[in-house]
PDB file of N, CA and C in Angstrom:
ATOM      1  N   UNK A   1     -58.250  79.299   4.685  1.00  0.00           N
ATOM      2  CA  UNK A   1     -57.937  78.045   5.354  1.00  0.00           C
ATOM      3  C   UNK A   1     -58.594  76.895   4.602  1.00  0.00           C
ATOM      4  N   UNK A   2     -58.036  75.937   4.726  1.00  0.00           N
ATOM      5  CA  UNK A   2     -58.982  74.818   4.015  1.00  0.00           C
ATOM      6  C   UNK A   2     -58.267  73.672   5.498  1.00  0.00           C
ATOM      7  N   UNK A   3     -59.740  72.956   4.906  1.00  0.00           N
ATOM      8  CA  UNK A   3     -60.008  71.945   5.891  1.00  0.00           C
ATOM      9  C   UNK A   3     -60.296  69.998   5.920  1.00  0.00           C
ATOM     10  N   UNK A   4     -59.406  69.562   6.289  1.00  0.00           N
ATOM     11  CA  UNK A   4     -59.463  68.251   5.554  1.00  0.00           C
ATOM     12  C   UNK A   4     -59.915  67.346   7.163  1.00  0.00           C
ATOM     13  N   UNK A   5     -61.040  66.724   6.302  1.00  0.00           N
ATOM     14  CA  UNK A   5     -61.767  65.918   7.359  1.00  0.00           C
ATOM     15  C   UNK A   5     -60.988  64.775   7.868  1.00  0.00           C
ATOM     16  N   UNK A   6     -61.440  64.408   8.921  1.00  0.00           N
ATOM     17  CA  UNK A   6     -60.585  62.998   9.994  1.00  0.00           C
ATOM     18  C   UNK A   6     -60.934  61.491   8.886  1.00  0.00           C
ATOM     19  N   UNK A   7     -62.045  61.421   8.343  1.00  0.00           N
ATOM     20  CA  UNK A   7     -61.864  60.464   7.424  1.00  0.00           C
ATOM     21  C   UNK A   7     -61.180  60.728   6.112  1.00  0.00           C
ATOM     22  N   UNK A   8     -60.864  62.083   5.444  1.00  0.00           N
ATOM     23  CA  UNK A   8     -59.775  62.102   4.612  1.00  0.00           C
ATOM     24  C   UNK A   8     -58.728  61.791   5.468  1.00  0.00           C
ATOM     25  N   UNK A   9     -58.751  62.656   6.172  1.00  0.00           N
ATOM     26  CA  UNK A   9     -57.035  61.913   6.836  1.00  0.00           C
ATOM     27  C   UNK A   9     -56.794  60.866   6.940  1.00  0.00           C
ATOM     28  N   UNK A  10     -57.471  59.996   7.345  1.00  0.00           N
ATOM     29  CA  UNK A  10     -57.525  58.430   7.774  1.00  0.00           C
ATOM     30  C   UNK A  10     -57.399  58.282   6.423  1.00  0.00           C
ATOM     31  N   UNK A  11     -57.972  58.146   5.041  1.00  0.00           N
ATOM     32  CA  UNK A  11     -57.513  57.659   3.794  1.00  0.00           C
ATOM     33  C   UNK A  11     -56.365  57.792   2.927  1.00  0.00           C
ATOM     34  N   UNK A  12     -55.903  59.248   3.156  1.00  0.00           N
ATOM     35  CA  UNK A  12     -54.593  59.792   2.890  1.00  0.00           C
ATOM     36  C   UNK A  12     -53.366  58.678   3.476  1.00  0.00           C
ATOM     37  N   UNK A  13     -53.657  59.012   5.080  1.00  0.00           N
ATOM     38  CA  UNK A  13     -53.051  58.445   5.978  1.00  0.00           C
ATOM     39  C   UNK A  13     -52.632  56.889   5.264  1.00  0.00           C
ATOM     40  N   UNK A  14     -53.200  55.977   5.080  1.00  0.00           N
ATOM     41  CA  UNK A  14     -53.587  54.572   4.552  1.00  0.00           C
ATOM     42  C   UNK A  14     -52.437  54.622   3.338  1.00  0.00           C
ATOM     43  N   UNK A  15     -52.821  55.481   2.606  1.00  0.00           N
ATOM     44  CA  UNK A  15     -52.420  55.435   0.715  1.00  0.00           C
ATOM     45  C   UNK A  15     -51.217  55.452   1.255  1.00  0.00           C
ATOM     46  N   UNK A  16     -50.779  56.866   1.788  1.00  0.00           N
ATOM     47  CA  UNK A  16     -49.352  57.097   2.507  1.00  0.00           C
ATOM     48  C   UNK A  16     -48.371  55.397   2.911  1.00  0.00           C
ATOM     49  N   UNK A  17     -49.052  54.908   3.628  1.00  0.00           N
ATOM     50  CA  UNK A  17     -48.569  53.662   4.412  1.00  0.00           C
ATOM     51  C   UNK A  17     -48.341  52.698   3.518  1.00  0.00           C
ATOM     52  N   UNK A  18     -49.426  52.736   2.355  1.00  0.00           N
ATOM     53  CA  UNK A  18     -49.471  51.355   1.289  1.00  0.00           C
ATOM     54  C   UNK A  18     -48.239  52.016  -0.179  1.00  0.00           C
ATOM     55  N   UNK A  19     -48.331  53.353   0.327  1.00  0.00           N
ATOM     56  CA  UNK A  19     -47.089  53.819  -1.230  1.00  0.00           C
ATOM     57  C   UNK A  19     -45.147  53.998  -0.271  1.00  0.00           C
ATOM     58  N   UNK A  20     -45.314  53.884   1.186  1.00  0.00           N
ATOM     59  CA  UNK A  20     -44.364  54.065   1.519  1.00  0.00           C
ATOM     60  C   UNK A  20     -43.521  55.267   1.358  1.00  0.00           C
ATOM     61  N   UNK A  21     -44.891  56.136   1.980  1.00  0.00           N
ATOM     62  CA  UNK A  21     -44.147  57.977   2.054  1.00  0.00           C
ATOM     63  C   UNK A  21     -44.991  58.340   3.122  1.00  0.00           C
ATOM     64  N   UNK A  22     -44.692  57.615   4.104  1.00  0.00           N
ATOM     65  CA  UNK A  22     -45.438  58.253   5.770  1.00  0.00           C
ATOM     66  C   UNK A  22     -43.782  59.690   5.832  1.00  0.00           C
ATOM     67  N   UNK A  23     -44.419  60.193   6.621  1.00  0.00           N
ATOM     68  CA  UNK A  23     -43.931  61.776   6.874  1.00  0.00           C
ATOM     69  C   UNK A  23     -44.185  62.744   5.895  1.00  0.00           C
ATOM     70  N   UNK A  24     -44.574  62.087   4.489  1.00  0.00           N
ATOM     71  CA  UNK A  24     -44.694  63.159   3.427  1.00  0.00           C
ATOM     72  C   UNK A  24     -45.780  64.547   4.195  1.00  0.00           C
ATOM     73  N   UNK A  25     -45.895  65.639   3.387  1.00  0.00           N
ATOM     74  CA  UNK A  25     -46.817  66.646   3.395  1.00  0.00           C
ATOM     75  C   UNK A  25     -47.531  66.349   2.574  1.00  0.00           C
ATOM     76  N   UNK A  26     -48.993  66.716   2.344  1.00  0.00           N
ATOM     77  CA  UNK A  26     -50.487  66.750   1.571  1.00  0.00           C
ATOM     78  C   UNK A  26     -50.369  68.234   0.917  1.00  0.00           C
ATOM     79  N   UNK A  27     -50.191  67.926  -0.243  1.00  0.00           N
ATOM     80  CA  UNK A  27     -50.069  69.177  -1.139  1.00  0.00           C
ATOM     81  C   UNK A  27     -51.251  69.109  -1.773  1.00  0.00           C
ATOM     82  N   UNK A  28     -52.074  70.461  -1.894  1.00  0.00           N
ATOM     83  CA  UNK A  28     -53.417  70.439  -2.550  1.00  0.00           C
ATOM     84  C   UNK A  28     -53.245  71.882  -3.382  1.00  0.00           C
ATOM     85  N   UNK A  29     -54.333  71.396  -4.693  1.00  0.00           N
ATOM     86  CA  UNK A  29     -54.103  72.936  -5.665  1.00  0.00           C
ATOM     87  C   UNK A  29     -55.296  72.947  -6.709  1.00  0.00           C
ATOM     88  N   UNK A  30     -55.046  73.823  -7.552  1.00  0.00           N
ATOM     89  CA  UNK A  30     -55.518  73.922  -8.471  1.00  0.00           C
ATOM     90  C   UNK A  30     -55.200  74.364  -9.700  1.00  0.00           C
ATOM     91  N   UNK A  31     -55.201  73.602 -11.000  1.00  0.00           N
ATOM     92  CA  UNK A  31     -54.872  74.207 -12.000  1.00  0.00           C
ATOM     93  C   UNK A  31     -55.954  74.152 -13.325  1.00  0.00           C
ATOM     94  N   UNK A  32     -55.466  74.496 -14.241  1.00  0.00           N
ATOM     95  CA  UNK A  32     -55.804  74.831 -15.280  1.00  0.00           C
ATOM     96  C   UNK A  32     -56.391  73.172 -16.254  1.00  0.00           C
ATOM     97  N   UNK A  33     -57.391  72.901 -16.448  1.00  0.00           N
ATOM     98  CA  UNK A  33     -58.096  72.050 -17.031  1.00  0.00           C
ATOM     99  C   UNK A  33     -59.129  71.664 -16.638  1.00  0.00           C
ATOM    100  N   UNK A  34     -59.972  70.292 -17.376  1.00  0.00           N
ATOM    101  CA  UNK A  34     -61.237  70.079 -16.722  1.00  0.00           C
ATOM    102  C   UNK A  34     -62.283  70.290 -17.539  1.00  0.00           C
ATOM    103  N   UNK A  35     -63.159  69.741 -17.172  1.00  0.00           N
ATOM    104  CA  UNK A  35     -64.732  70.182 -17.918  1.00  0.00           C
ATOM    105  C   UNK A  35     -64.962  71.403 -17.591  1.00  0.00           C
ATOM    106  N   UNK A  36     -64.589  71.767 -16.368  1.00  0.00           N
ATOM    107  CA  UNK A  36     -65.370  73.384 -16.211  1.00  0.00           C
ATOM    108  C   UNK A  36     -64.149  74.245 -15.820  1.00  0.00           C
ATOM    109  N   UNK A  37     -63.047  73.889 -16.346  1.00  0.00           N
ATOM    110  CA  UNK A  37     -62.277  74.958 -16.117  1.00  0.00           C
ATOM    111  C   UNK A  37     -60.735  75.101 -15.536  1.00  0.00           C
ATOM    112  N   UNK A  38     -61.033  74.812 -13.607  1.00  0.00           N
ATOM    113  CA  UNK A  38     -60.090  74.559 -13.323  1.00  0.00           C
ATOM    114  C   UNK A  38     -60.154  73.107 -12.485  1.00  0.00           C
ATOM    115  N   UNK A  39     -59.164  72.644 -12.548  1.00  0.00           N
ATOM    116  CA  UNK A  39     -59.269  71.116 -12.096  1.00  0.00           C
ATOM    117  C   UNK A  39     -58.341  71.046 -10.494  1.00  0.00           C
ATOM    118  N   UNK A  40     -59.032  70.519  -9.577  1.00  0.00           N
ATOM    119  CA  UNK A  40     -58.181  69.980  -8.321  1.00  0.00           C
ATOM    120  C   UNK A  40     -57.210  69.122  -8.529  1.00  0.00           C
ATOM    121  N   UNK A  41     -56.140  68.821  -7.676  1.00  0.00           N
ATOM    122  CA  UNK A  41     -55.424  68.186  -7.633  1.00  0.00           C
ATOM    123  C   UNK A  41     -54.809  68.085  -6.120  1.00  0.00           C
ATOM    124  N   UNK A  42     -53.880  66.978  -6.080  1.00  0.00           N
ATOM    125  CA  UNK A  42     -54.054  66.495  -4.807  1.00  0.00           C
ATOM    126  C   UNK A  42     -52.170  65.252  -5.285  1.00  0.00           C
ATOM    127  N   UNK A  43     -51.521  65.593  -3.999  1.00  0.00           N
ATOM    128  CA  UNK A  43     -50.113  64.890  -3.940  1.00  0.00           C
ATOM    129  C   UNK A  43     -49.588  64.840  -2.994  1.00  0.00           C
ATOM    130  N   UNK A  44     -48.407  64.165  -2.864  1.00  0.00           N
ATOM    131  CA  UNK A  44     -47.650  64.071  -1.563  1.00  0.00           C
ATOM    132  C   UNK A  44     -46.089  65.086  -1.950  1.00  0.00           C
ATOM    133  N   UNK A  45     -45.413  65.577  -0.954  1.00  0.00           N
ATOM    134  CA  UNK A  45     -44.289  66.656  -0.839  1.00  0.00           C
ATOM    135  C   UNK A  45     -43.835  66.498   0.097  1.00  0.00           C
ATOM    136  N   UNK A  46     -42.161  66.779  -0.149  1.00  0.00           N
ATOM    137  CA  UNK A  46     -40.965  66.673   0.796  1.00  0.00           C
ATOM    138  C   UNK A  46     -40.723  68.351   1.025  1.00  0.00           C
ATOM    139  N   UNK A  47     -41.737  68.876   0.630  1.00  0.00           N
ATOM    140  CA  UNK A  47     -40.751  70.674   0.920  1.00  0.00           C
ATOM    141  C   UNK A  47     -42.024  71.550   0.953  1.00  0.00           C
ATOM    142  N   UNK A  48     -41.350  72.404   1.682  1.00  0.00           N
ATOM    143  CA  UNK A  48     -42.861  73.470   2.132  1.00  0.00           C
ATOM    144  C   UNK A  48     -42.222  74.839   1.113  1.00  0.00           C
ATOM    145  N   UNK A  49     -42.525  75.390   0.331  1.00  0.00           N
ATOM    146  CA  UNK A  49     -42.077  76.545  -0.272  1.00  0.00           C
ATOM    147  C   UNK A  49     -42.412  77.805   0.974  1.00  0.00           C
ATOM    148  N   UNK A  50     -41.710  78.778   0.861  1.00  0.00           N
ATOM    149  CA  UNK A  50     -41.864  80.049   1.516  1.00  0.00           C
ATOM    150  C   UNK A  50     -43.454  81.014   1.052  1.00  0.00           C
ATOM    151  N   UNK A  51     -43.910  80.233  -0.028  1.00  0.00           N
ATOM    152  CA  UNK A  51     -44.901  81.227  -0.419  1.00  0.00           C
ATOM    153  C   UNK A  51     -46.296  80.018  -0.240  1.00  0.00           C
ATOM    154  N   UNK A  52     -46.183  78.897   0.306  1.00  0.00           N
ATOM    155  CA  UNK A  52     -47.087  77.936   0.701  1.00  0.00           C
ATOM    156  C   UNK A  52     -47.935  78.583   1.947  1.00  0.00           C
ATOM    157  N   UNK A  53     -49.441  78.607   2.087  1.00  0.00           N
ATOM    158  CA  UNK A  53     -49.841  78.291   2.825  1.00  0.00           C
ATOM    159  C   UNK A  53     -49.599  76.963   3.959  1.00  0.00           C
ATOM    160  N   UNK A  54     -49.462  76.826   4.900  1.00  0.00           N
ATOM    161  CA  UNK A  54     -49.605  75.724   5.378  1.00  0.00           C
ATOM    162  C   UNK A  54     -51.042  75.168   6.432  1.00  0.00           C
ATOM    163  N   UNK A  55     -51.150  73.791   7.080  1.00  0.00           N
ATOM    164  CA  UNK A  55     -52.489  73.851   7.542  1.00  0.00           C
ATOM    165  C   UNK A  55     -52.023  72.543   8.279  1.00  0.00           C
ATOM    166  N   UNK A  56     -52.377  72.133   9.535  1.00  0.00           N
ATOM    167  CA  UNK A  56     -52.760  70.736   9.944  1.00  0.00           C
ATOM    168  C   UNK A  56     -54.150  70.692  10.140  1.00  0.00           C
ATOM    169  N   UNK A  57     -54.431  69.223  10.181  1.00  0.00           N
ATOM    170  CA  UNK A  57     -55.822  68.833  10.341  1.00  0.00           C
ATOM    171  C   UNK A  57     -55.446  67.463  10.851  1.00  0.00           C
ATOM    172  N   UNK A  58     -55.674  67.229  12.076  1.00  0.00           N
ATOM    173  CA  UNK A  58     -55.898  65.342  12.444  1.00  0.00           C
ATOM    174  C   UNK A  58     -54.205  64.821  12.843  1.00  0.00           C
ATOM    175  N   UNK A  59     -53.515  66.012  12.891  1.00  0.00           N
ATOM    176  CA  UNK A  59     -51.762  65.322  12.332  1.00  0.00           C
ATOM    177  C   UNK A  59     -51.327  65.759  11.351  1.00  0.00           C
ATOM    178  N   UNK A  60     -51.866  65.904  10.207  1.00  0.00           N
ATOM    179  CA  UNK A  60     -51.478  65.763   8.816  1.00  0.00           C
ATOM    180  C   UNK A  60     -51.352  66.745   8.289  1.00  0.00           C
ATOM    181  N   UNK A  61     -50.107  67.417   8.166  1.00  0.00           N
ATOM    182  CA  UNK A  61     -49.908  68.529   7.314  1.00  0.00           C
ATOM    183  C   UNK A  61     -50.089  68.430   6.104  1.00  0.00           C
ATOM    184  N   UNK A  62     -50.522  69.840   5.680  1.00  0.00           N
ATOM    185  CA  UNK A  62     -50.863  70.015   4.735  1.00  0.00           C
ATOM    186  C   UNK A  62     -50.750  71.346   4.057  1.00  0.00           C
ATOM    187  N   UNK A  63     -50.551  71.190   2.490  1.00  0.00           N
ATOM    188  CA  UNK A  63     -49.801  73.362   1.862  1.00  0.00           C
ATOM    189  C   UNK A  63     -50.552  72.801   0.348  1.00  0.00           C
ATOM    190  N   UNK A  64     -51.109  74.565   0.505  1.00  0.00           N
ATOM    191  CA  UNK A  64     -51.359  74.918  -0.865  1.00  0.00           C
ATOM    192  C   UNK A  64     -50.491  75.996  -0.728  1.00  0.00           C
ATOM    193  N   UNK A  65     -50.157  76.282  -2.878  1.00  0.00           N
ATOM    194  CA  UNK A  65     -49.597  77.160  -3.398  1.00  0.00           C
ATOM    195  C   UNK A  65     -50.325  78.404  -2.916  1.00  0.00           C
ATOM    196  N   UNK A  66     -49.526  79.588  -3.393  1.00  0.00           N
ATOM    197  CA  UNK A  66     -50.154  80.607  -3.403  1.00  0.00           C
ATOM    198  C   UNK A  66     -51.279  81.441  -3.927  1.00  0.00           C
ATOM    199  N   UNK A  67     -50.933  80.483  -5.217  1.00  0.00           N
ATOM    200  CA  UNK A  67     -52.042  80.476  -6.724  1.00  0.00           C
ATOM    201  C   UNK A  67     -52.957  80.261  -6.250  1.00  0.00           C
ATOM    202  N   UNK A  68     -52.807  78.879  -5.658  1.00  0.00           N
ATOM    203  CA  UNK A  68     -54.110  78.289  -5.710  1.00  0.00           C
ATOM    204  C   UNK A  68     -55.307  78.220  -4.648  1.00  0.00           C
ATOM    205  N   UNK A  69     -54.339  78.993  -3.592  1.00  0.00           N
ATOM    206  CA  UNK A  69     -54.791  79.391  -2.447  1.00  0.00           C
ATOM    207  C   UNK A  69     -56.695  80.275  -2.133  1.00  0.00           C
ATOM    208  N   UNK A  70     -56.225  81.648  -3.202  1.00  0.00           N
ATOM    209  CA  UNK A  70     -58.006  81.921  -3.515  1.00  0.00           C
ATOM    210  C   UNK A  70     -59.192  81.088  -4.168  1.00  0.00           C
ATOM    211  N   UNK A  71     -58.517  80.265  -4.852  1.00  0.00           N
ATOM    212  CA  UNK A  71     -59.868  79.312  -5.033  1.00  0.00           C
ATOM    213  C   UNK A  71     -60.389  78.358  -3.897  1.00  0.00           C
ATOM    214  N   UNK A  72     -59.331  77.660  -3.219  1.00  0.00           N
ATOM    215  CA  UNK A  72     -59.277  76.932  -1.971  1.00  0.00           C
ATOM    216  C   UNK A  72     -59.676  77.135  -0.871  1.00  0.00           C
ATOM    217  N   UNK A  73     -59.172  78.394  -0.766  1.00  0.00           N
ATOM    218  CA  UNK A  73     -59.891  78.860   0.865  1.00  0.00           C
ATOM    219  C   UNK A  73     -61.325  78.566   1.273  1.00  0.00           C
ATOM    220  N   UNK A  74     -61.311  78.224   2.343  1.00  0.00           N
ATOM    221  CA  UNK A  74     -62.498  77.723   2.828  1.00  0.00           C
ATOM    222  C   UNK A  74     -63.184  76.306   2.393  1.00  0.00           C
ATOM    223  N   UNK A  75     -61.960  75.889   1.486  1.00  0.00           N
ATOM    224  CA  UNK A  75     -62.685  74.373   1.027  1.00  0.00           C
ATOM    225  C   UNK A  75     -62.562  73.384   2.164  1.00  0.00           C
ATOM    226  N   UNK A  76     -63.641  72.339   2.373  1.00  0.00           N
ATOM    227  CA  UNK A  76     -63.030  71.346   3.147  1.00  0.00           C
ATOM    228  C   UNK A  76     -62.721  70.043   2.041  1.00  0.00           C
ATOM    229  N   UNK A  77     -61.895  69.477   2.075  1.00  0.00           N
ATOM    230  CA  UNK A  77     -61.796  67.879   1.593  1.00  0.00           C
ATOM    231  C   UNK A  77     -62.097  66.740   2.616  1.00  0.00           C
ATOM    232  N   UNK A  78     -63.211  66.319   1.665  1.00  0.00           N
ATOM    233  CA  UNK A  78     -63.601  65.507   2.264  1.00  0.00           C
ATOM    234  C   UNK A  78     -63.304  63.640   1.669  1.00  0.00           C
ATOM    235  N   UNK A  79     -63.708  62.619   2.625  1.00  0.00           N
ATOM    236  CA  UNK A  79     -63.726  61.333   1.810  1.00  0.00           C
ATOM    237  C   UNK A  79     -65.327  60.644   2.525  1.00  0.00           C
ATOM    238  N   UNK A  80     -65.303  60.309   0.848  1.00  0.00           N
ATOM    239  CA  UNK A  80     -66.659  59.710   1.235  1.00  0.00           C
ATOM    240  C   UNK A  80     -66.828  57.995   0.550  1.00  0.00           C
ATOM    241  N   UNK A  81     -67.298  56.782   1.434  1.00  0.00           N
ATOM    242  CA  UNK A  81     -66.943  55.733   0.686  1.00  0.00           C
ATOM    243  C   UNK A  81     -68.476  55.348   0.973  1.00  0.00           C
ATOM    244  N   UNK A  82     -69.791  55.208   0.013  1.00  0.00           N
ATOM    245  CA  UNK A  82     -71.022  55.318  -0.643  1.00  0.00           C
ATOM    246  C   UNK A  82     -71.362  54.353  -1.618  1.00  0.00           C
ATOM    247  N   UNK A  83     -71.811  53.688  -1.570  1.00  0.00           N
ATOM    248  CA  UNK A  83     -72.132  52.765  -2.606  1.00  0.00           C
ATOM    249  C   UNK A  83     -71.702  53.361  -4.226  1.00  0.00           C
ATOM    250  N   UNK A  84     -72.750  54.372  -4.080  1.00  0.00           N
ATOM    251  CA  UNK A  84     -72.732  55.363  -5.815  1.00  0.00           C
ATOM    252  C   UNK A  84     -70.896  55.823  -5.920  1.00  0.00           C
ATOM    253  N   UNK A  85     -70.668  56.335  -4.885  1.00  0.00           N
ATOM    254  CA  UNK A  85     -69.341  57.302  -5.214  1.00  0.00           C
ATOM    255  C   UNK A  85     -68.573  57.015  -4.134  1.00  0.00           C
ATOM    256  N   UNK A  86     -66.724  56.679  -3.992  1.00  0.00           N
ATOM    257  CA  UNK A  86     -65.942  56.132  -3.275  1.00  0.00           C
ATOM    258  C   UNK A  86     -65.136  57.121  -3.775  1.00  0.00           C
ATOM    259  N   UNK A  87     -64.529  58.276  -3.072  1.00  0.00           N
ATOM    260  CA  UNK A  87     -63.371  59.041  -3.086  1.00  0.00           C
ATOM    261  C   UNK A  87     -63.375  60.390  -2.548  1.00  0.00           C
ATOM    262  N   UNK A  88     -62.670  61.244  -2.594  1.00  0.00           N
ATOM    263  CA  UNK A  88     -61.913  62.431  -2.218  1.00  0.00           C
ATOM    264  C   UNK A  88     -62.792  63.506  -2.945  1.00  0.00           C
ATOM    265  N   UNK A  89     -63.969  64.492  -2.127  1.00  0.00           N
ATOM    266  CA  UNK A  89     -64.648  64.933  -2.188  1.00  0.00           C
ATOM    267  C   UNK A  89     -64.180  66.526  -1.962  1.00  0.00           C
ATOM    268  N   UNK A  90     -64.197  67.190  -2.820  1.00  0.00           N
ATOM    269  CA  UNK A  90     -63.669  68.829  -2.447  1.00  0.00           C
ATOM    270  C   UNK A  90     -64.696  69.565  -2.373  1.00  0.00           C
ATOM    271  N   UNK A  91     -65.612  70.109  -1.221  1.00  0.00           N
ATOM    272  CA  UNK A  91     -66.135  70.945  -1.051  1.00  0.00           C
ATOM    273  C   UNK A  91     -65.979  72.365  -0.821  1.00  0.00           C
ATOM    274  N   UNK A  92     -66.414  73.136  -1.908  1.00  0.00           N
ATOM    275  CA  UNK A  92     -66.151  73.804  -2.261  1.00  0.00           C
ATOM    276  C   UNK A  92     -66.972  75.827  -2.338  1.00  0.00           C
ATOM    277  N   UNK A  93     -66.871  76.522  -1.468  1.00  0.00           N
ATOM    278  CA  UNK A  93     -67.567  77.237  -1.503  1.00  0.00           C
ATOM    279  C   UNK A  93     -67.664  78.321  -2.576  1.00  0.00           C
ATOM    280  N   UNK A  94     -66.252  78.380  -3.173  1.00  0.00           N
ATOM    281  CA  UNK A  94     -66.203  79.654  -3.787  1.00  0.00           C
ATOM    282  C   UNK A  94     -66.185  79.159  -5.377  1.00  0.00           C
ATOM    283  N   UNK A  95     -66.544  77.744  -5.810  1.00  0.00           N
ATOM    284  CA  UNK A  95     -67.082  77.026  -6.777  1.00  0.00           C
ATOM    285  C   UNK A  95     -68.198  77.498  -7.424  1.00  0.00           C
ATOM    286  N   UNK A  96     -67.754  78.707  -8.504  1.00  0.00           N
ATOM    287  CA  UNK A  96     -69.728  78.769  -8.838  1.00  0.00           C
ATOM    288  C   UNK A  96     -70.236  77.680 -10.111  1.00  0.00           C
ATOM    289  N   UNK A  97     -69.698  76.949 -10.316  1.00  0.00           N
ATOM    290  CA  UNK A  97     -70.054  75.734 -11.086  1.00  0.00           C
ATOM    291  C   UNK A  97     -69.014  74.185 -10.856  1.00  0.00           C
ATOM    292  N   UNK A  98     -69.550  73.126 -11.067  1.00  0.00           N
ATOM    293  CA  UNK A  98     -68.625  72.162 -10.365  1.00  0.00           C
ATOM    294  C   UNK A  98     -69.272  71.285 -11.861  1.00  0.00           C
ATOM    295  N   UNK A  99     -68.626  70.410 -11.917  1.00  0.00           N
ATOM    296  CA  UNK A  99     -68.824  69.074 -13.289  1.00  0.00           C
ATOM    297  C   UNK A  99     -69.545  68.160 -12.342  1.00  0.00           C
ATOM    298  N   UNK A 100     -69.875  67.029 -13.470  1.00  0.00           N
ATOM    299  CA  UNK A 100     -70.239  65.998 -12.436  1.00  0.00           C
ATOM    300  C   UNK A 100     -69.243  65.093 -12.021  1.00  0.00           C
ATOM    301  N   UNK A 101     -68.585  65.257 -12.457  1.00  0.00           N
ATOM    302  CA  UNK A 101     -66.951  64.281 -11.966  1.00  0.00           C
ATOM    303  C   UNK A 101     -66.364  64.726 -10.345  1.00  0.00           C
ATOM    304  N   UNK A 102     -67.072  66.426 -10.713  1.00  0.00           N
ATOM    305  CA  UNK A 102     -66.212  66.658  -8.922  1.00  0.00           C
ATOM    306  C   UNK A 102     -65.088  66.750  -9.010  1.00  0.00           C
ATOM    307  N   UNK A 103     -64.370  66.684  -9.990  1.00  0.00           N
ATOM    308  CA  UNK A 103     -62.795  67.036 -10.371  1.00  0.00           C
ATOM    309  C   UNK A 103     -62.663  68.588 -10.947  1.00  0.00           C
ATOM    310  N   UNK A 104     -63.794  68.814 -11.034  1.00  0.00           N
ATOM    311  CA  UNK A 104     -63.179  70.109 -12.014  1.00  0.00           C
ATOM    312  C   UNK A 104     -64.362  71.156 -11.336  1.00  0.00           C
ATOM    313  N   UNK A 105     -63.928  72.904 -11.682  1.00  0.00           N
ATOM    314  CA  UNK A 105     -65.104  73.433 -11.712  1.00  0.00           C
ATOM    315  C   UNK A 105     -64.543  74.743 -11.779  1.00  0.00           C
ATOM    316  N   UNK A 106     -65.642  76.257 -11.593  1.00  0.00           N
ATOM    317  CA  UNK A 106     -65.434  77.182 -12.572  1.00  0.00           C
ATOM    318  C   UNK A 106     -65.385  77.956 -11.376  1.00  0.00           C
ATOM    319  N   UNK A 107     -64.922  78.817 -11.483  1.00  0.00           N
ATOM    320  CA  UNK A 107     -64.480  79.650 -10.162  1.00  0.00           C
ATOM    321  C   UNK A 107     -65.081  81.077 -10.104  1.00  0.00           C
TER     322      UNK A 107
END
């Protein structure tokens, strides 16, 4: 399961409203790049595949791939707006190394 906090939602939510794709789905994954390996990623989707996880949190649906599903599980996404750091925070349990960017890490 992964888990996306009420203030990600609320920021998602926002971007959604200001790009003019309210109803979209929150597609989350992981692929191949990065300082340490594999890199997060994060989009909006009109289609749920048959092999998608799916998830709400707050309203807001949300699917990871299948792939990308074992690295994910149990992540929460979070948003954090901090003087030092303003963005979309993936916490990550099954991360055994992370960059300092927070974009990337080694599984």
């Amino acid at each position: 399961m992964v888990t996306v906090t009420e203030q990600a939602v609320s920021q998602v939510t926002d971007i959604m409203k200001s790009e003019q794709k309210e109803g979209l789905i929150l597609r989350l994954g992981v692929g191949g790049g990065g300082c340490s390996g594999l890199e997060y990623y994060m989009g909006f989707d009109e289609k749920i595949a048959d092999s998608d996880e799916t998830f709400e949190s707050f309203g807001l649906k949300i699917v990871v791939d299948k792939e990308s599903m074992p690295y994910l599980d149990g992540t929460t996404l979070d948003f954090s707006n901090d003087m030092m750091n303003s963005g979309f925070v993936f916490n990550n349990p099954n991360a055994a190394r992370t960059c300092g960017c927070g974009k990337s890490f080694c599984g």
